[in-house]
Protein backbone atom coordinates (compact mmCIF):
# COMPACT_ATOMS: atom_id res chain seq x y z
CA UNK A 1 -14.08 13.57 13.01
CA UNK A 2 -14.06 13.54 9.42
CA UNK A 3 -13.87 10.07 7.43
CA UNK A 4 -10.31 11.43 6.12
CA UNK A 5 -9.03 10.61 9.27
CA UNK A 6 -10.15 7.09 9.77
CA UNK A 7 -7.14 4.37 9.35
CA UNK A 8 -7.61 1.17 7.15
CA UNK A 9 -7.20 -2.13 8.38
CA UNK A 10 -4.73 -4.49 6.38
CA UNK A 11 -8.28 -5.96 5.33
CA UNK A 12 -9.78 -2.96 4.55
CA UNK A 13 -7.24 -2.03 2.18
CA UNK A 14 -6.98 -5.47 0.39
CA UNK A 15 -11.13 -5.18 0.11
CA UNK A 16 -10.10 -1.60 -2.01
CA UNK A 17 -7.58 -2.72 -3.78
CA UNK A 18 -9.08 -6.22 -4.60
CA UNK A 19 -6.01 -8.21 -3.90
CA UNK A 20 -5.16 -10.62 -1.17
CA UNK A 21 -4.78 -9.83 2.75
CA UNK A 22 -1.16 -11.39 1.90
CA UNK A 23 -0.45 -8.92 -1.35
CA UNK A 24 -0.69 -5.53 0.86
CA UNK A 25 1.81 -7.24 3.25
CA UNK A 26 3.95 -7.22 0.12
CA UNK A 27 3.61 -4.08 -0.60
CA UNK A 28 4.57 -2.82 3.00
CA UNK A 29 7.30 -5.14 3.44
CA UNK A 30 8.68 -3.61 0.17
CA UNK A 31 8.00 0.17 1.42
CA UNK A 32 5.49 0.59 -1.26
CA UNK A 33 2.91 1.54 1.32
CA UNK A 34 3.71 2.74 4.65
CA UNK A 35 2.05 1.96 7.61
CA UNK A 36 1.36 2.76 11.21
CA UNK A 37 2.22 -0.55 13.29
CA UNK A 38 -0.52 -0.39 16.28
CA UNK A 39 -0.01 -3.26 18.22
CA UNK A 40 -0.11 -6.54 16.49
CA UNK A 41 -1.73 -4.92 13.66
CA UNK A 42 -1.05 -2.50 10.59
CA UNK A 43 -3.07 0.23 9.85
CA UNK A 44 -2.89 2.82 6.13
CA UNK A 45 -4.25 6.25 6.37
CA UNK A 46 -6.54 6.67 3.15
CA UNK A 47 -3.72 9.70 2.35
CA UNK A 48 -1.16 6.68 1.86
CA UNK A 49 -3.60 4.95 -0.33
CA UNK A 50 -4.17 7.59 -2.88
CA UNK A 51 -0.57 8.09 -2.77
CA UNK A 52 -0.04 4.38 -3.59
CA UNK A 53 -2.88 4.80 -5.99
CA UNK A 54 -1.29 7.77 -8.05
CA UNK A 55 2.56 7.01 -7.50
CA UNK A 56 1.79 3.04 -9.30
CA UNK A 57 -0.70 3.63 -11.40
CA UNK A 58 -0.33 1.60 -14.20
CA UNK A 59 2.72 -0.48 -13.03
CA UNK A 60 2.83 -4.26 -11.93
CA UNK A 61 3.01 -4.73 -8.42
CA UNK A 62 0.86 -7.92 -8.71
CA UNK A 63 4.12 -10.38 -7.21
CA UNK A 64 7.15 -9.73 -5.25
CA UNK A 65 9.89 -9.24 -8.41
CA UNK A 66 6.87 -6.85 -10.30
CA UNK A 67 6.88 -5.10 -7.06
CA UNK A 68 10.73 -4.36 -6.48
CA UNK A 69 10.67 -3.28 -9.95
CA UNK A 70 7.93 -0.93 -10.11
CA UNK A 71 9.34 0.34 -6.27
CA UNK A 72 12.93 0.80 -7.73
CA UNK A 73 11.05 2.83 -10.77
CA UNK A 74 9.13 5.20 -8.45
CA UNK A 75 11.96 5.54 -6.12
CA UNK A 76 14.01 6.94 -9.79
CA UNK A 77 11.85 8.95 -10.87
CA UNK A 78 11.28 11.35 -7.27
């Protein structure tokens, strides 16, 4: 199995990213991020992430209003 195909925990992602457990919630209750709902838990494949990472580079999604707006930007411009 290559390490492409291992999922990040909600954790794992907020370790990357270097933002709050409660911040990546954000993102995914915005649609920012998608993720795979296993159980009681939320797991990002590492595809998402770069996505995520490429798509908002450079924008504010550091609170929930910076978020909408930068979501509402990408959403425009695809």
């Amino acid at each position: 199995m290559t390490d492409d195909l291992k999922m990040l925990s909600q954790d794992e992602v907020a370790e990357l990213s270097n933002v709050h457990r409660d911040t990546v919630a954000m993102w995914r209750e915005i649609g920012i991020i998608k993720a795979t709902k296993t159980g009681k838990c939320y797991m990002f494949s590492q595809e998402e992430i770069r996505r995520f990472q490429h798509d908002y580079k450079g924008l504010d999604v550091s609170n929930r209003v910076k978020a909408l707006e930068s979501f509402n930007l990408v959403n425009s411009m695809n």
